[in-house]
C-alpha atoms as a PDB file:
ATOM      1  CA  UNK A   1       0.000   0.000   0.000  1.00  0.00           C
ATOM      2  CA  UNK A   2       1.345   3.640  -1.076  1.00  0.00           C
ATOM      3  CA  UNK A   3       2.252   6.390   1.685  1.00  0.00           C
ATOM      4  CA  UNK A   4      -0.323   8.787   2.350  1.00  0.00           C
ATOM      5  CA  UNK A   5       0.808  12.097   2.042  1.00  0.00           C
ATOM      6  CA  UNK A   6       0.886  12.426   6.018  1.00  0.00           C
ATOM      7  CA  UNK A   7       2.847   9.918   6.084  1.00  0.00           C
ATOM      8  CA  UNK A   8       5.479  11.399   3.769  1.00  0.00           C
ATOM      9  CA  UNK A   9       5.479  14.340   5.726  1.00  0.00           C
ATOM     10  CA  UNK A  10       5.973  12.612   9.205  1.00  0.00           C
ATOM     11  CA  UNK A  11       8.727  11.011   7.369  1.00  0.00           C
ATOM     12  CA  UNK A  12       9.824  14.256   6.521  1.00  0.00           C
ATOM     13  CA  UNK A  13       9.862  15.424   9.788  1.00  0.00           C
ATOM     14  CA  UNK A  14      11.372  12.586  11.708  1.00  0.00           C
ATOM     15  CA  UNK A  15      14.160  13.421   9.229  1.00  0.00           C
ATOM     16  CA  UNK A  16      14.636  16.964   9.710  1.00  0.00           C
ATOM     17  CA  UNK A  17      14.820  17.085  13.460  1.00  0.00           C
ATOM     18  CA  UNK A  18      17.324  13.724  13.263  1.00  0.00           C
ATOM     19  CA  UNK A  19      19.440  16.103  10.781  1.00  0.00           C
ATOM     20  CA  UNK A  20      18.841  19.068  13.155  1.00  0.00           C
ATOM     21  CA  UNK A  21      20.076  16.932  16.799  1.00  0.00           C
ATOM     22  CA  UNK A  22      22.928  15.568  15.080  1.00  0.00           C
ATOM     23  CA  UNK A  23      23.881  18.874  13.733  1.00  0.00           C
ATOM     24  CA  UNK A  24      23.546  20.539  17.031  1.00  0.00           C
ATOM     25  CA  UNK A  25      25.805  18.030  18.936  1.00  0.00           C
ATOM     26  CA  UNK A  26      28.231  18.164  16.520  1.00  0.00           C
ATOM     27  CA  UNK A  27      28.316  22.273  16.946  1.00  0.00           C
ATOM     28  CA  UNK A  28      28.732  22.312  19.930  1.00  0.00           C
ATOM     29  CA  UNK A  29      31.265  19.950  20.711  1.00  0.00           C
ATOM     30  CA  UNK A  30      33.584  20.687  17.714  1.00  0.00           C
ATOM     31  CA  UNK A  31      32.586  23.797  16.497  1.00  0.00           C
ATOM     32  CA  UNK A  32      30.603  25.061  13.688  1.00  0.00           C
ATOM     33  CA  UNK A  33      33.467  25.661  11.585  1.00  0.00           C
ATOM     34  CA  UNK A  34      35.080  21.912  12.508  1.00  0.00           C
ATOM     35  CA  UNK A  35      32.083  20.449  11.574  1.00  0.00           C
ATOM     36  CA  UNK A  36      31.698  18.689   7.663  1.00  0.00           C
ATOM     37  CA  UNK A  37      28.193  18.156   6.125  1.00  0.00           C
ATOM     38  CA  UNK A  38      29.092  14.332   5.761  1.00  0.00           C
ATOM     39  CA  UNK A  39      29.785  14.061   9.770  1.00  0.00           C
ATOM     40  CA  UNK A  40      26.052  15.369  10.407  1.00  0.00           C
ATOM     41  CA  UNK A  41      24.890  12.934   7.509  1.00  0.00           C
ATOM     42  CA  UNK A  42      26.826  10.261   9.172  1.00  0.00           C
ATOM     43  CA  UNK A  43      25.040  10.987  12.825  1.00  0.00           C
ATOM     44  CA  UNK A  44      21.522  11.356  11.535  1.00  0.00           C
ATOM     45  CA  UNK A  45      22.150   8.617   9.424  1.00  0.00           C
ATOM     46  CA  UNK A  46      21.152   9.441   6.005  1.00  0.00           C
ATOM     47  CA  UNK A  47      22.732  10.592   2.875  1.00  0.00           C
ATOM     48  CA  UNK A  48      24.261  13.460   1.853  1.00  0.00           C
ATOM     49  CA  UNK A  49      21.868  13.985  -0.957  1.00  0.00           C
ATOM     50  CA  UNK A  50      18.520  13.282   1.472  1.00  0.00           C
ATOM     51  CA  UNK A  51      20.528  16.211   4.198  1.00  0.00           C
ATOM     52  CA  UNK A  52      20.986  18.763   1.169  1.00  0.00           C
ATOM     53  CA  UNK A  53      16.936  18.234   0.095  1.00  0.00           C
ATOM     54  CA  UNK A  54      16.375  19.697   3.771  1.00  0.00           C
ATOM     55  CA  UNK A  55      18.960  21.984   3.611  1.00  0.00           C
ATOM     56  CA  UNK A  56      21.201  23.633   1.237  1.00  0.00           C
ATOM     57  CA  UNK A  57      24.352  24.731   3.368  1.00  0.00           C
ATOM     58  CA  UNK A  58      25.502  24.105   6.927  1.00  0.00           C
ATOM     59  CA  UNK A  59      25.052  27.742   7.030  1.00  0.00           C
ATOM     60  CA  UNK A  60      21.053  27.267   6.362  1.00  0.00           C
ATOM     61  CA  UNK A  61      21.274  24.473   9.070  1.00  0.00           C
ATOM     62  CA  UNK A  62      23.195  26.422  11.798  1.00  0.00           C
ATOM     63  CA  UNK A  63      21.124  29.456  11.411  1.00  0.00           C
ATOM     64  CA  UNK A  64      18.057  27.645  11.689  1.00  0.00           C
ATOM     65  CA  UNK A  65      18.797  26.501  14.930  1.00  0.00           C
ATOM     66  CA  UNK A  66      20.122  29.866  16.030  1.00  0.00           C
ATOM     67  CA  UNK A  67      16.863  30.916  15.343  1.00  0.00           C
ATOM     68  CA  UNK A  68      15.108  28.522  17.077  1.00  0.00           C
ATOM     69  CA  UNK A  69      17.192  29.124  20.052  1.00  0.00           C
ATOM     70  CA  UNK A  70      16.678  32.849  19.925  1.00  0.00           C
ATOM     71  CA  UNK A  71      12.889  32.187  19.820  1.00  0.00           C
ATOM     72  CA  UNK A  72      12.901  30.735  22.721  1.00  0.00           C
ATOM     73  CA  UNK A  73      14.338  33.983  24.437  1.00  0.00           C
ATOM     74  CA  UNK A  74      12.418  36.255  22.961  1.00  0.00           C
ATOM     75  CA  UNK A  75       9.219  34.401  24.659  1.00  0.00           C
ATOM     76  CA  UNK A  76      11.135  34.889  27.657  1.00  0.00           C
ATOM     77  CA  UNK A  77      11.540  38.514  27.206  1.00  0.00           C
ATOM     78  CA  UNK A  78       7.376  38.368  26.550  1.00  0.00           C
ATOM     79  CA  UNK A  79       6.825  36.562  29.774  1.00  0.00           C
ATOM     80  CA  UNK A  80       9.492  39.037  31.771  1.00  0.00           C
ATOM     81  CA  UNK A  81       7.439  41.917  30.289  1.00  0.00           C
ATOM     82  CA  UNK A  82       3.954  41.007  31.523  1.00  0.00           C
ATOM     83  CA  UNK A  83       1.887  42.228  34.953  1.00  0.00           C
ATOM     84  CA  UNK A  84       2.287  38.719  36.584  1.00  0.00           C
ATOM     85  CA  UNK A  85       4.655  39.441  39.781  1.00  0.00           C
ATOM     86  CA  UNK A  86       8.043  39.315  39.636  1.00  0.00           C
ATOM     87  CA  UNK A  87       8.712  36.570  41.948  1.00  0.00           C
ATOM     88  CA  UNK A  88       6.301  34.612  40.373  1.00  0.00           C
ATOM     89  CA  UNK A  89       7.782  35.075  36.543  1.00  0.00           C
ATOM     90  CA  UNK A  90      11.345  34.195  37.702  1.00  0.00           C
ATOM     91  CA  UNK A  91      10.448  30.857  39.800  1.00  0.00           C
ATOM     92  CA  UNK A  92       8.574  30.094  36.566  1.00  0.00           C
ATOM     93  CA  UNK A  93      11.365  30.587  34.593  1.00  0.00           C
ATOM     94  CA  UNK A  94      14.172  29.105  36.787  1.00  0.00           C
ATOM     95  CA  UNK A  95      11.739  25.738  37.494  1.00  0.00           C
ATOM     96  CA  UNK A  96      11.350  25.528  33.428  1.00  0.00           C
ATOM     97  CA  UNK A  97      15.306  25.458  33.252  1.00  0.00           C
ATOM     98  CA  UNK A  98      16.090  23.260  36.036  1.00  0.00           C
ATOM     99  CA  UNK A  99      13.527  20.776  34.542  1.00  0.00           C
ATOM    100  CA  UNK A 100      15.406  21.149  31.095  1.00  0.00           C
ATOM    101  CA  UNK A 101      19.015  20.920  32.278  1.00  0.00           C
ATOM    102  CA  UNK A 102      17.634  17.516  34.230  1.00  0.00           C
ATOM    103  CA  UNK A 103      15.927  15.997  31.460  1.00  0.00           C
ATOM    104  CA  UNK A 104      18.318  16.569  28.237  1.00  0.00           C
ATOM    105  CA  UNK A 105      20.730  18.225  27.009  1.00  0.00           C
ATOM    106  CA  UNK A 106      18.686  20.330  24.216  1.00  0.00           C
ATOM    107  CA  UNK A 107      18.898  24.155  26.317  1.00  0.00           C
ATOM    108  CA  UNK A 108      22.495  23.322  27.324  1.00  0.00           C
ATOM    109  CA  UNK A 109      23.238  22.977  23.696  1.00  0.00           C
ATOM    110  CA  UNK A 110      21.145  25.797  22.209  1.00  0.00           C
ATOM    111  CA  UNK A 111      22.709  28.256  25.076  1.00  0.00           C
ATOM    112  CA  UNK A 112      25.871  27.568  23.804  1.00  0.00           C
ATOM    113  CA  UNK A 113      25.392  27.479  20.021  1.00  0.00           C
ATOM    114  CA  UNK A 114      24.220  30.909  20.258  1.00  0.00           C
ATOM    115  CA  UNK A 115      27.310  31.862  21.749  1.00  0.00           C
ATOM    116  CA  UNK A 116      29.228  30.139  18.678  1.00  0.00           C
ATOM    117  CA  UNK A 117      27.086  32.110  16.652  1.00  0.00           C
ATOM    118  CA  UNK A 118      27.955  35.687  18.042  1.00  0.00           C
ATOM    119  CA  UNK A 119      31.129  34.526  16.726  1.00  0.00           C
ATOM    120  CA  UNK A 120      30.676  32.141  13.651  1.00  0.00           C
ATOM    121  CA  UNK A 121      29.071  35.452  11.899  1.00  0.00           C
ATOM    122  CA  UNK A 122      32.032  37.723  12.875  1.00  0.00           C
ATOM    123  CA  UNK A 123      29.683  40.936  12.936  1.00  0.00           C
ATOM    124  CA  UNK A 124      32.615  43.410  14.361  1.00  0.00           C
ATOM    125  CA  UNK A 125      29.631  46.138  15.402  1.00  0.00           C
ATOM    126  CA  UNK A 126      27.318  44.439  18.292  1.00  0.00           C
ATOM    127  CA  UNK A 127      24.251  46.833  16.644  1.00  0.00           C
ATOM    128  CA  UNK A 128      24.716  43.809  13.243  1.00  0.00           C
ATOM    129  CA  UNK A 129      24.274  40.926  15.326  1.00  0.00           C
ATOM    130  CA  UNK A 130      20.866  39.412  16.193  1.00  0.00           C
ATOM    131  CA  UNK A 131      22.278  37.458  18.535  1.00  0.00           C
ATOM    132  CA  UNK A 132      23.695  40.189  20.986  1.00  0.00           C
ATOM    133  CA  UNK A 133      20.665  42.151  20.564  1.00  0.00           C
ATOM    134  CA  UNK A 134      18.535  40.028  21.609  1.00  0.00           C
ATOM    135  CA  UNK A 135      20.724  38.939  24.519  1.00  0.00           C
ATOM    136  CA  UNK A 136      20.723  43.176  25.323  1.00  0.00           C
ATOM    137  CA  UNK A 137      17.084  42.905  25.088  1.00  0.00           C
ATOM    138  CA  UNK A 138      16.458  40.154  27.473  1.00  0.00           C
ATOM    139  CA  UNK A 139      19.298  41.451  30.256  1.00  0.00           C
ATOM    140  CA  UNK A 140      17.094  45.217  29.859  1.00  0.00           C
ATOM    141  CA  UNK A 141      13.811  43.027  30.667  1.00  0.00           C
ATOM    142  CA  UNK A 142      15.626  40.955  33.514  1.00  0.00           C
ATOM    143  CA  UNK A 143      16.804  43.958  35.000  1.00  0.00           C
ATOM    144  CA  UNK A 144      13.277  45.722  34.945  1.00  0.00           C
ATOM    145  CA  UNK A 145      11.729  42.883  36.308  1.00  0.00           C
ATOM    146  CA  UNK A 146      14.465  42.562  38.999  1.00  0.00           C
ATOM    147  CA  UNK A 147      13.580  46.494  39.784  1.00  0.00           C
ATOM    148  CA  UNK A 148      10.165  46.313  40.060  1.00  0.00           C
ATOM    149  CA  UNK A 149      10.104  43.138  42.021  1.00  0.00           C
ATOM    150  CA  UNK A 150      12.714  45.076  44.429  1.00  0.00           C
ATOM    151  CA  UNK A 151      10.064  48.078  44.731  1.00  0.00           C
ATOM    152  CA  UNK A 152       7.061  45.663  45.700  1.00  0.00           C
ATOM    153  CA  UNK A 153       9.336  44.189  48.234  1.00  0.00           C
ATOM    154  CA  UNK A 154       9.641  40.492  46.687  1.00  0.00           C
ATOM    155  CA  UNK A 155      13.314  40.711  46.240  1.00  0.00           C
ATOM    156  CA  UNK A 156      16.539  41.760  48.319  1.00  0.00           C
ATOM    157  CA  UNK A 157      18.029  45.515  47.114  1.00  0.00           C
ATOM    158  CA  UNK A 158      21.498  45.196  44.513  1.00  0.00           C
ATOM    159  CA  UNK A 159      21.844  46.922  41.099  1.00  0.00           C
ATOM    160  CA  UNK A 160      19.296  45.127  39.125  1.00  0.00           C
ATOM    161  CA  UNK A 161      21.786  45.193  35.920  1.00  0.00           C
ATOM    162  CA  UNK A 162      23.920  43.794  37.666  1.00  0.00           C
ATOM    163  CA  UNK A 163      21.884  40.860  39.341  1.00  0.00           C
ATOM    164  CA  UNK A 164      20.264  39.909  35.442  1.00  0.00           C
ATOM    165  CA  UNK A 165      23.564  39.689  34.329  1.00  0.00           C
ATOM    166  CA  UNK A 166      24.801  37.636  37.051  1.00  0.00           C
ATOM    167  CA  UNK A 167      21.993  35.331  36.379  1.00  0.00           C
ATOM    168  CA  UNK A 168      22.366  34.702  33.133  1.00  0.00           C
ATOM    169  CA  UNK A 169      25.873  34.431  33.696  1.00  0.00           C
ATOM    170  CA  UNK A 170      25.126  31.577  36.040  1.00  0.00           C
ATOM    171  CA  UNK A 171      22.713  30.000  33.339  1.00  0.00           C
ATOM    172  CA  UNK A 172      25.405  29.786  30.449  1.00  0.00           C
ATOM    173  CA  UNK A 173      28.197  28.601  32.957  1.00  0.00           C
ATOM    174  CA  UNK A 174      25.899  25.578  34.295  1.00  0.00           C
ATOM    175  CA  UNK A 175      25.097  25.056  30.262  1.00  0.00           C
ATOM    176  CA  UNK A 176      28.772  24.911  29.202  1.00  0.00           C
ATOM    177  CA  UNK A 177      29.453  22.923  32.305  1.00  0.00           C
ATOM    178  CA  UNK A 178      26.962  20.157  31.645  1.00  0.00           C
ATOM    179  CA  UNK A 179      28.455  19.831  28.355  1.00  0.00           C
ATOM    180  CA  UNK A 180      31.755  19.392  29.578  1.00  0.00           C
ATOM    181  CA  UNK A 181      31.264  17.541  32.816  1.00  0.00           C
ATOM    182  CA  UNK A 182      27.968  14.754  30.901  1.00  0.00           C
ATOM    183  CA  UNK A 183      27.216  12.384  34.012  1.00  0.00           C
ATOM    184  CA  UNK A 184      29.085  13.917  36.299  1.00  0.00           C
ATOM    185  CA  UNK A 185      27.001  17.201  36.183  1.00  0.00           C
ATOM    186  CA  UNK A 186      24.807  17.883  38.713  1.00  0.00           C
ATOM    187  CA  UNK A 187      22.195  20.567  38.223  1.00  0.00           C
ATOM    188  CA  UNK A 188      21.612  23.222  41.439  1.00  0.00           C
ATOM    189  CA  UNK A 189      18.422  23.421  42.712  1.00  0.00           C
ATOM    190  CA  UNK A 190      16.230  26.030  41.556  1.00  0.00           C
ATOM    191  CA  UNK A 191      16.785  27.928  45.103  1.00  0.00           C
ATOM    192  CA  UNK A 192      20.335  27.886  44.569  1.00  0.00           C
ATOM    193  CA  UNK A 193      19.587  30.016  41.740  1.00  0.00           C
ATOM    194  CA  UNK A 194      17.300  32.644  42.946  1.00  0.00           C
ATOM    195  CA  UNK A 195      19.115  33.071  46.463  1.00  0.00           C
ATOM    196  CA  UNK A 196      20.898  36.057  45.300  1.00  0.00           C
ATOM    197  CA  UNK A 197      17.830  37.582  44.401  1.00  0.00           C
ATOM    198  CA  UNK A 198      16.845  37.444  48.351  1.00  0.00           C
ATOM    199  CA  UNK A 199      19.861  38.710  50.236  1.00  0.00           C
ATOM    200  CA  UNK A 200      20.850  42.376  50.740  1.00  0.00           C
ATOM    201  CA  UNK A 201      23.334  43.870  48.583  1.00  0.00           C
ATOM    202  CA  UNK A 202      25.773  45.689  49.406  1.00  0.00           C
END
């Protein structure tokens, strides 16, 4: 009996985010530029020729997933911009990481392929590159959040700049740390990373 076109398209689709995976792993642990088109054929295990019918360059590949990645922090930046409180939104947040660093290794890997990509595309002039602005805009929207959850008295006093960027800091350290460390990571609690946002600064 002949596929159904749904079935041609799961097929399609199962292949695609096998492509995509491989790809990713292989970014991030050698390097976009390190990386050949027949090493990600040979992980997703398929052809050259079936890869290059999805995609037409590494490039197209790599920047798709950038993409993806930077998605996924501009919700963030929606959900750091709405009324809900501030103590609220960044439990919510930190939970939703912890529960991702536990369960995989896809946000470890995104967090630090967009890193790669701040570099890959070389943009000398930060105001070029989607990837720093974006990272700008979410910092801003941390620190606002941080602010305002300091004036309704949910979180300790500090430079709210500051404090976003130390906990984002924290976020792409843990990512580039489960990469390196695999089993022997172990991911802190999400209490760990909020207590700074409850002490008094200095």
């Amino acid at each position: 009996m002949p596929r159904t076109k749904a079935q041609f398209e799961e097929m399609r689709k199962a292949t695609k985010e096998k492509i995509q995976s491989s790809a990713m792993q292989l970014f991030v642990l050698k390097g976009f530029g390190s990386t050949n088109v027949q090493e990600i054929a040979d992980k997703a295990e398929i052809s050259v020729g079936l890869m290059y019918r999805h995609y037409k360059t590494k490039d197209e590949l790599f920047d798709e997933l950038v993409e993806f990645a930077l998605g996924g922090l501009r919700k963030t930046i929606d959900l750091f911009e709405s009324d809900e409180s501030p103590n609220k939104l960044i439990n919510q947040f930190v939970h939703d990481v912890y529960n991702d660093m536990i369960s995989g290794n896809e946000l470890a890997n995104l967090t630090i392929l967009m890193t790669q990509s701040f570099f890959v595309k070389g943009e000398a002039n930060q105001d070029e590159n989607e990837v720093a602005q974006v990272n700008a805009m979410l910092l801003q929207a941390t620190s606002n959040l941080i602010k305002r959850g300091q004036e309704m008295g949910e979180f300790g006093t500090g430079e709210s700049y500051e404090m976003a960027l130390y906990f984002f800091s924290a976020i792409q350290g843990l990512a580039e740390m489960k990469v390196l460390l695999r089993s022997n990571f172990s991911m802190p609690s999400p209490t760990i990373l909020t207590a700074f946002l409850y002490t008094k600064g200095e």
